[in-house]
Each structure stands twice: as structure tokens, then as C-alpha cells.
N, C-alpha and C. Protein backbone atom coordinates (compact mmCIF):
# COMPACT_ATOMS: atom_id res chain seq x y z
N UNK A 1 -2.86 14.44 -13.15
CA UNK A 1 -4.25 14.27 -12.78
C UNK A 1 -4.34 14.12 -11.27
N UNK A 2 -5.53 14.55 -10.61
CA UNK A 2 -5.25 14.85 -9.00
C UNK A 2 -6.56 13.67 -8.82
N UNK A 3 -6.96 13.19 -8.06
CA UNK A 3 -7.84 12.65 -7.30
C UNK A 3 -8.10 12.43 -6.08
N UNK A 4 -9.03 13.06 -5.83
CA UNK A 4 -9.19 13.02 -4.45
C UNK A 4 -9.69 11.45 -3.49
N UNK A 5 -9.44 11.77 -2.25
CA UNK A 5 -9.65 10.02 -1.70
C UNK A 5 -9.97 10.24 0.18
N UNK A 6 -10.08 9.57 0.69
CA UNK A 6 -9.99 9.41 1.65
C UNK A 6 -8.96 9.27 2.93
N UNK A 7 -8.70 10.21 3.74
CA UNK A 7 -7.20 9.74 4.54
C UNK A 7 -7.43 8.83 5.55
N UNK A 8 -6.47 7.94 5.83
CA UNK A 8 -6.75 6.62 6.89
C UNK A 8 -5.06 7.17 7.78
N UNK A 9 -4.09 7.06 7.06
CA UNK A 9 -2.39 7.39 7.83
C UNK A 9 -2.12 9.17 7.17
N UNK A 10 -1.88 10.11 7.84
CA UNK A 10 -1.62 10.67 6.94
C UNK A 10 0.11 10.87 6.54
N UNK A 11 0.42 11.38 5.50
CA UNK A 11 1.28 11.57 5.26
C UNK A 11 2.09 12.04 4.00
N UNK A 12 2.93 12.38 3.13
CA UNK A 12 3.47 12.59 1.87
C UNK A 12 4.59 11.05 0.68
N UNK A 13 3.69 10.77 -0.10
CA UNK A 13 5.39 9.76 -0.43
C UNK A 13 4.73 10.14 -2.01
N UNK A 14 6.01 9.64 -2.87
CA UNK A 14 6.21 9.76 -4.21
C UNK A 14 6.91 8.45 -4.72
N UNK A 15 6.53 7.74 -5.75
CA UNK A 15 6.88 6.84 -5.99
C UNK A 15 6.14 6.03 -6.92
N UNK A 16 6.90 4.53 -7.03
CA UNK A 16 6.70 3.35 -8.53
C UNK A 16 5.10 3.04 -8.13
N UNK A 17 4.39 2.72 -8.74
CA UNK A 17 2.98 2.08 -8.12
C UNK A 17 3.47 0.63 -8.71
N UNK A 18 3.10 0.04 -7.93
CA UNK A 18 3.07 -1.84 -7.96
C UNK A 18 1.56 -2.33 -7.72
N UNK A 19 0.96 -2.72 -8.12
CA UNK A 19 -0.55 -2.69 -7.93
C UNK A 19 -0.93 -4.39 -8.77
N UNK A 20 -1.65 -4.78 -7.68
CA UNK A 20 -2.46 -6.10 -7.24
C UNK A 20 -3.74 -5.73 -7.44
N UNK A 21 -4.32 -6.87 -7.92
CA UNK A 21 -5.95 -7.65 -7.82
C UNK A 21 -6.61 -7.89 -6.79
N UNK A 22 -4.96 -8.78 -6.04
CA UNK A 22 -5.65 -9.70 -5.09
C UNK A 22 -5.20 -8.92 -3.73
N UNK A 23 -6.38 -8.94 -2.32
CA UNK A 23 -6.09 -8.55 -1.36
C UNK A 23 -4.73 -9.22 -0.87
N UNK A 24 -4.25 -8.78 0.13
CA UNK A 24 -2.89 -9.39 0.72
C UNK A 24 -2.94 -9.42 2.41
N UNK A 25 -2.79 -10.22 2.71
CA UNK A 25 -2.22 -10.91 4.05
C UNK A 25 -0.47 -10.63 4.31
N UNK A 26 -0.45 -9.32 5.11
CA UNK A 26 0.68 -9.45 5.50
C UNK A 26 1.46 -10.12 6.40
N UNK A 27 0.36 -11.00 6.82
CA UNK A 27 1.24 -12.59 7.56
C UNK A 27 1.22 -13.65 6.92
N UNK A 28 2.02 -13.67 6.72
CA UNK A 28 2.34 -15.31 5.24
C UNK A 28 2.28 -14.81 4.14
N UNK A 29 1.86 -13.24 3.31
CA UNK A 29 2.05 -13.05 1.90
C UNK A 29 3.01 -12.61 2.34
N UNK A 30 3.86 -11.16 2.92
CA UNK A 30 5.14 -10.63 2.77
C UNK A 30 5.95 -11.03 3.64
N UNK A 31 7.07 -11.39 3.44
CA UNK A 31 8.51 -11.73 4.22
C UNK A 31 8.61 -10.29 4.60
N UNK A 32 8.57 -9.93 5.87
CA UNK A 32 8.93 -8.85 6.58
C UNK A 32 10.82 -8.55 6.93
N UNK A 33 11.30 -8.99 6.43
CA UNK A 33 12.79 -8.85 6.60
C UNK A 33 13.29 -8.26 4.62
N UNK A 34 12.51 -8.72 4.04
CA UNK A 34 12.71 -8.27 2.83
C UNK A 34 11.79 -7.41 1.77
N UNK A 35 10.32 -7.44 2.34
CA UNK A 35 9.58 -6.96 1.53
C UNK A 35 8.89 -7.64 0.24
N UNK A 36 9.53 -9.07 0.18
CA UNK A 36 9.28 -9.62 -0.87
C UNK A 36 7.83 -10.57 -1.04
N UNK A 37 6.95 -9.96 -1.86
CA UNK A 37 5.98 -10.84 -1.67
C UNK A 37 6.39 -12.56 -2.02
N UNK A 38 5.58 -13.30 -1.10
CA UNK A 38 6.27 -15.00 -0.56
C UNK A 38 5.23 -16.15 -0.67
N UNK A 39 3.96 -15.60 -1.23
CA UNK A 39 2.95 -16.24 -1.47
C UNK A 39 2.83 -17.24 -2.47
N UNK A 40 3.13 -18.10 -3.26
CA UNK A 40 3.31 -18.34 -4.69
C UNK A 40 2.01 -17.92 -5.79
N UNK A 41 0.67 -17.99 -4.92
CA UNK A 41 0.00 -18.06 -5.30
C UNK A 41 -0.58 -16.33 -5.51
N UNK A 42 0.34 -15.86 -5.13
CA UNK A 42 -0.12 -14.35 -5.15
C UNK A 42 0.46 -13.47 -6.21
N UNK A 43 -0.41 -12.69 -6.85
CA UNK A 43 -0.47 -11.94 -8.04
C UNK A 43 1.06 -11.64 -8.29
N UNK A 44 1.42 -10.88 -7.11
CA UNK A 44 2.80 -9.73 -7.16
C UNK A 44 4.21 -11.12 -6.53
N UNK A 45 3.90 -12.45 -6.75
CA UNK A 45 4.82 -13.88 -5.87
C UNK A 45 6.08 -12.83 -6.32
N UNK A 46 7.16 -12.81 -5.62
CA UNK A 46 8.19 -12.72 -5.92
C UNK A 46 8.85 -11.11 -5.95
N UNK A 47 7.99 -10.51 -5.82
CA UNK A 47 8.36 -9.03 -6.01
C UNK A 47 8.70 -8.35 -4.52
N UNK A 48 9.61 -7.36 -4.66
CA UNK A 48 9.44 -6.69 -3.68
C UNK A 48 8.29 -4.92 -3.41
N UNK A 49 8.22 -5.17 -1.97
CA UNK A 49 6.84 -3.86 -2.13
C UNK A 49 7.66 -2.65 -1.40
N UNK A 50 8.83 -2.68 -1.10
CA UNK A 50 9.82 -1.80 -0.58
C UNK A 50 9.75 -0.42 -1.13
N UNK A 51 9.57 0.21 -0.74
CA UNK A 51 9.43 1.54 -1.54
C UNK A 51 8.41 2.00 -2.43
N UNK A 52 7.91 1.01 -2.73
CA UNK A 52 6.76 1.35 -3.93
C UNK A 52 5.73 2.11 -3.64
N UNK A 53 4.72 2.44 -3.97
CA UNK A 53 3.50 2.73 -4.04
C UNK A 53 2.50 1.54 -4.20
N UNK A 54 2.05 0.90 -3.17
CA UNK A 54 1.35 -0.47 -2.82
C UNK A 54 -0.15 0.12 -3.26
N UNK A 55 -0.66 -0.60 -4.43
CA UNK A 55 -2.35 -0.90 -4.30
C UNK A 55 -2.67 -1.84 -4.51
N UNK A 56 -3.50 -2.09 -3.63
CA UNK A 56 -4.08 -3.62 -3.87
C UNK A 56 -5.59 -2.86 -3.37
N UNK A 57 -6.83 -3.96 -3.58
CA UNK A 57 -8.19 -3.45 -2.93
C UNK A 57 -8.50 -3.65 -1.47
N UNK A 58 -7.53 -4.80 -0.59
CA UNK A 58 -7.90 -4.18 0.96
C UNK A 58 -6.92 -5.46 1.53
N UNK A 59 -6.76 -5.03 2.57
CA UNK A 59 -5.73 -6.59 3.56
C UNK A 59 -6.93 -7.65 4.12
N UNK A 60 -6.04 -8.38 4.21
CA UNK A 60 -6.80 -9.78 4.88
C UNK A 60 -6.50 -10.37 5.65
N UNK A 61 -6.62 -11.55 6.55
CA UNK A 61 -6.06 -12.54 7.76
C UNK A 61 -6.12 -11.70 9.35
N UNK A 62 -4.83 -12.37 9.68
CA UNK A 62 -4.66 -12.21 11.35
C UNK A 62 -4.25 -10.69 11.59
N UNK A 63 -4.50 -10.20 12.84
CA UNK A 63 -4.06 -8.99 13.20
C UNK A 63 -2.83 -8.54 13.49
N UNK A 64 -2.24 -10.03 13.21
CA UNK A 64 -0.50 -9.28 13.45
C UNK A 64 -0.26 -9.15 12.07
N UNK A 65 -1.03 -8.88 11.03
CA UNK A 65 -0.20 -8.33 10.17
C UNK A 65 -0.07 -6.61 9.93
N UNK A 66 -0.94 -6.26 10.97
CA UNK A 66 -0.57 -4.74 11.81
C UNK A 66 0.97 -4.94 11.59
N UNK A 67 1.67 -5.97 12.60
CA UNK A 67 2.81 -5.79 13.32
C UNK A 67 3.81 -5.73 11.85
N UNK A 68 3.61 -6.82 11.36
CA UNK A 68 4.29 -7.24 10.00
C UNK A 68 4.75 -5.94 9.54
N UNK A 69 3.45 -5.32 9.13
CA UNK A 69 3.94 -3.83 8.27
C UNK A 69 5.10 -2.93 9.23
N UNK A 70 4.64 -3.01 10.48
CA UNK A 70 5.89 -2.59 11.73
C UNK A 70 7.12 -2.48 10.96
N UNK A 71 7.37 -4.16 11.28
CA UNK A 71 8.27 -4.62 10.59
C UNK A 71 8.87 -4.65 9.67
N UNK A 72 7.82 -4.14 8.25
CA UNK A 72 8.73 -3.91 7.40
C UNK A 72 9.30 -2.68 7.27
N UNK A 73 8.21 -1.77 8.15
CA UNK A 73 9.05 -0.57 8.03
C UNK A 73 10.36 -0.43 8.96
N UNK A 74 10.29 -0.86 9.87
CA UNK A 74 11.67 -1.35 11.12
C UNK A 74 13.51 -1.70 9.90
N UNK A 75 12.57 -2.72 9.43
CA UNK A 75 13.61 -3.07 8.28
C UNK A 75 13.89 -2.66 6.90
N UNK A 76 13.50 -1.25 6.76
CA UNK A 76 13.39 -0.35 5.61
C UNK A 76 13.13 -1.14 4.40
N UNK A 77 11.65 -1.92 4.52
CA UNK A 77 11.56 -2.57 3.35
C UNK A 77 10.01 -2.67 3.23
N UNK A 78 9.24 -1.61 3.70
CA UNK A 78 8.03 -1.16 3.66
C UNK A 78 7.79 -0.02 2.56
N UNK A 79 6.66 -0.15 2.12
CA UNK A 79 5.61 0.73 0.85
C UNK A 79 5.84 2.02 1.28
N UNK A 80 6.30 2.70 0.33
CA UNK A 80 6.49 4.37 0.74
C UNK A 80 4.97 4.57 0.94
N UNK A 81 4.25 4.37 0.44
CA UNK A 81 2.71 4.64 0.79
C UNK A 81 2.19 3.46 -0.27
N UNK A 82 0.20 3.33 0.39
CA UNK A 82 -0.32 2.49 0.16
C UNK A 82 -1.71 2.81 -0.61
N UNK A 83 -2.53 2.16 -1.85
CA UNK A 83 -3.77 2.86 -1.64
C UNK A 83 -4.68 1.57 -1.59
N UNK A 84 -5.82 1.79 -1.27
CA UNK A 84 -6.79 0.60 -1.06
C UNK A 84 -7.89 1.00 -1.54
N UNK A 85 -9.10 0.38 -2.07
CA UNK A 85 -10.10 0.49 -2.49
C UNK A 85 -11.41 1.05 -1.56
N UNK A 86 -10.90 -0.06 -0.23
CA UNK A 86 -11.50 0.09 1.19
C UNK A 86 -10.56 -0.44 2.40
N UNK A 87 -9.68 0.29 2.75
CA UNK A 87 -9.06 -0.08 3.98
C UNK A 87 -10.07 -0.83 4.97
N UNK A 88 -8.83 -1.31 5.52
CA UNK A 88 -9.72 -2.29 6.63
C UNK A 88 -8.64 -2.26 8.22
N UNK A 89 -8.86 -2.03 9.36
CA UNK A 89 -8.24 -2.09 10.33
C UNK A 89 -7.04 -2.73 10.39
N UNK A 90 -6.81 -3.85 9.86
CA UNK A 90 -5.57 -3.99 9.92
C UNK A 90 -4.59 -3.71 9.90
N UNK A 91 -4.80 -3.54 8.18
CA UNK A 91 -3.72 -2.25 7.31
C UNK A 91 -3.74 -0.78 7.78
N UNK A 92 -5.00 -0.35 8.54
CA UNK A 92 -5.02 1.18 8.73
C UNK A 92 -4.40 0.82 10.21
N UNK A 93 -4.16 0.37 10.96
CA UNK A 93 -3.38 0.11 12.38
C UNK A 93 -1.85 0.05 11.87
N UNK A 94 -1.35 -0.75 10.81
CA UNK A 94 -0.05 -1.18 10.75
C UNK A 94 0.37 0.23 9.98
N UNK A 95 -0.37 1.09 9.20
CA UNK A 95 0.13 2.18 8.30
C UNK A 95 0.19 3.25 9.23
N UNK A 96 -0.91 3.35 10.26
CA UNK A 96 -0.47 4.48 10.85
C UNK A 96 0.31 4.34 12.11
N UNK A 97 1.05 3.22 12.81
CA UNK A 97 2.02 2.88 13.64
C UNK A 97 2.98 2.61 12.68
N UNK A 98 3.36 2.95 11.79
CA UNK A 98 4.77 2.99 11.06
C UNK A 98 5.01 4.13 10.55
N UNK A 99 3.56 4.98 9.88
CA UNK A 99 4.08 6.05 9.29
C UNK A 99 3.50 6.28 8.24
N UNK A 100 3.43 5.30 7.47
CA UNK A 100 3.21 4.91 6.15
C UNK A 100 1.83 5.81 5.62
N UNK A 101 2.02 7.03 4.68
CA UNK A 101 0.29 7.20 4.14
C UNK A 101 -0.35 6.18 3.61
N UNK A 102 -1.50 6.14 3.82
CA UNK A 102 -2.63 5.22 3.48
C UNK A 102 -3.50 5.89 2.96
N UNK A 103 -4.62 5.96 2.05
CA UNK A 103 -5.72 6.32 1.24
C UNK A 103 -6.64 5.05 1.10
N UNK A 104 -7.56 5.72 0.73
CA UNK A 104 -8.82 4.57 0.20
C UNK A 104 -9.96 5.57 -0.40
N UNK A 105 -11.48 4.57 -0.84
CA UNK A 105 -11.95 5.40 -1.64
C UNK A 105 -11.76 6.60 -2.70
N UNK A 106 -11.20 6.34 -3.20
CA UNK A 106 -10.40 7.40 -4.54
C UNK A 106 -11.87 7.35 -5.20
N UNK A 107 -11.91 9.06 -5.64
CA UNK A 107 -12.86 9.26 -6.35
C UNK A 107 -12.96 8.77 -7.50
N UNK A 108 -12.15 8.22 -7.99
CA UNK A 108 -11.97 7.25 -9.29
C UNK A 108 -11.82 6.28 -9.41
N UNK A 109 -11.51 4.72 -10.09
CA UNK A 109 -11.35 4.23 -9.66
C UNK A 109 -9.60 3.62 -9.85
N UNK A 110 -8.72 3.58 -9.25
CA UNK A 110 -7.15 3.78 -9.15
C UNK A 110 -7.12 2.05 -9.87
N UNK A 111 -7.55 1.14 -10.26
CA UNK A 111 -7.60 0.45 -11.02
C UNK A 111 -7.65 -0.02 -12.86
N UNK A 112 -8.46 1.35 -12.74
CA UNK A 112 -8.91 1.83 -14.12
C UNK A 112 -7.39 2.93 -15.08
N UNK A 113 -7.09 3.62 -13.51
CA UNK A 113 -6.15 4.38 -13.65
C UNK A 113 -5.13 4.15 -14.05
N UNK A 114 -4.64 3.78 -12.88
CA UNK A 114 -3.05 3.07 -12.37
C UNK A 114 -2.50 2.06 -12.96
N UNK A 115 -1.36 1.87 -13.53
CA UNK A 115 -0.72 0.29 -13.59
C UNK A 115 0.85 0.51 -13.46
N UNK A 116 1.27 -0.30 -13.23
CA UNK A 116 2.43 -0.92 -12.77
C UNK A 116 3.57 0.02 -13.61
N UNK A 117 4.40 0.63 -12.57
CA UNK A 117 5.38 1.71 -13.11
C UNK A 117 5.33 3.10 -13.23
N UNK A 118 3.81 3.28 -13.09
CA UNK A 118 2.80 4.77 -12.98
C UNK A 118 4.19 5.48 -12.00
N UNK A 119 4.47 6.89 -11.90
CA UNK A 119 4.92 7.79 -10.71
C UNK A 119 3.70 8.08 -10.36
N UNK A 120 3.43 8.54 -8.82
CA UNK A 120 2.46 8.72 -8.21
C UNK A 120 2.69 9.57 -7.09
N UNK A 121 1.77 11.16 -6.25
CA UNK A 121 2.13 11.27 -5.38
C UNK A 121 1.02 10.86 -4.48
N UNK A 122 1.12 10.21 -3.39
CA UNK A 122 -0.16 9.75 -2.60
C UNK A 122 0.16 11.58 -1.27
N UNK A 123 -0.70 12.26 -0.95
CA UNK A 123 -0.85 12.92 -0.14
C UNK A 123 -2.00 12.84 0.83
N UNK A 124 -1.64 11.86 1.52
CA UNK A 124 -2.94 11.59 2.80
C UNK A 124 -3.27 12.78 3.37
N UNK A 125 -2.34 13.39 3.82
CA UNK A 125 -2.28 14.76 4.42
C UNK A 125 -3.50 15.60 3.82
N UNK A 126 -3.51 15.92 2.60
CA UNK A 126 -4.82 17.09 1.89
C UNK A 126 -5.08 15.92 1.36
N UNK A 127 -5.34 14.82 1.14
CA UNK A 127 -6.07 13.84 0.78
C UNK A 127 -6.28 13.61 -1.14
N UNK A 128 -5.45 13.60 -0.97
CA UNK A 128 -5.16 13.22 -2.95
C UNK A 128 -4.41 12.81 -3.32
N UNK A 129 -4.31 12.10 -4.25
CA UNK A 129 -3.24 11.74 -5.08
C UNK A 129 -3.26 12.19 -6.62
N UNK A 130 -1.84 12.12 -6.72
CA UNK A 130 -1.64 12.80 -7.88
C UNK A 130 -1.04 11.99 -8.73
N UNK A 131 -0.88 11.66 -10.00
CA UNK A 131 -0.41 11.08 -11.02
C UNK A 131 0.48 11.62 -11.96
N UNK A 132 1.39 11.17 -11.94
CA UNK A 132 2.95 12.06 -12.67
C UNK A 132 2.53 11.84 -14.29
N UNK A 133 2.52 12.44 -14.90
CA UNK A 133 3.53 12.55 -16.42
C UNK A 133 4.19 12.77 -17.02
């Protein structure tokens, strides 16, 4: 199934979807040396977002969590790509100074869709994503 979306980073990744409720603060939710979400109180506590296919509905907090995502990509332990409901500057600063595709607004809603383990291809580039079966 293809859906179309919005491009914020562009780029190609394929991969696990890991997908959250709750927005995320990448300063104080992810340990940037591991990828591991560090929050207790957060949906995904304990997991790593390394490679995955990250959705959550949008980032939150301070602006260095631009840098954070840097960082995790620095330390190969950043989201092969990301999707959001509604990006927000933060996350669209830290995704496209690392690399990382980013999406938002999906003509559907990737909630309804998506769950945890889905293959997925996010293509910021022509702006769709695609859903494996």
C-alpha cells in the first residue's frame, strides 16, 4: 500500500516501524550514545530507535534536541527514517542535518495503519511511503 505524505528531510530508508503515542523529547527521552529510549515514563522506556522506522505524532522540549538526533546519527544509533503526524522544527532541523528522511502529514492516518514490526519504505524523496507485505 503506497501513501502519500509530505517531505520535511528527503531521503530513502526501509525498515522495522517502532511507533509511539507519545511525542518525544530528544533531550532527556533518548540516550544519544545508544539510541535507547531513557524516559521511564515513556511509551517506547527501554527500547532502542536505532535503525527503525520512528513514528511518533511530533517532538517536543529544547532545541538541542536538533543536536541529539546529530548525535545519534554520529553514533550509528539513529532512526533509519522518521514519520510524524506534524513535524515540528526541531525534529525537521535534527533530520535534515543528519540525513535522516522525515515525512509528515500522510494521507492516511499511519496510526490507524502502522504497528510495531510493520516493514516500511519511507521515500521522502517522491514523498511516500510504502508498506511491505
Amino acid at each position: 500500500m503506497r501513501i502519500n505524505c509530505r517531505t520535511i528531510s528527503r531521503g530513502v530508508a526501509e525498515g522495522e516501524v517502532l511507533l509511539t503515542h507519545d511525542p518525544i523529547s530528544f533531550l532527556g527521552n533518548v540516550d544519544p550514545e545508544t539510541g535507547i529510549v531513557a524516559e521511564p515514563q515513556h511509551e517506547l522506556y527501554g527500547q532502542s530507535i536505532g535503525g527503525k522506522i520512528l513514528v511518533f505524532p511530533h517532538g517536543k522540549g529544547s532545541t538541542v534536541g536538533s543536536y541529539v538526533i546529530y548525535q545519534l546519527f554520529k553514533n550509528n544509533v539513529a532512526p533509519a527514517a522518521m514519520i510524524n503526524l506534524e513535524s515540528e522544527p526541531i525534529v525537521a532541523v535534527g533530520a535534515i542535518i543528519s540525513g535522516i528522511p522525515l515525512v509528515d502529514r500522510l494521507e492516511k492516518d499511519p496510526f490507524g495503519l502502522l504497528k510495531n514490526g510493520d516493514r516500511v519504505v519511507v521515500n521522502s524523496t517522491d514523498a511516500f511511503v510504502m508498506i511491505k507485505k
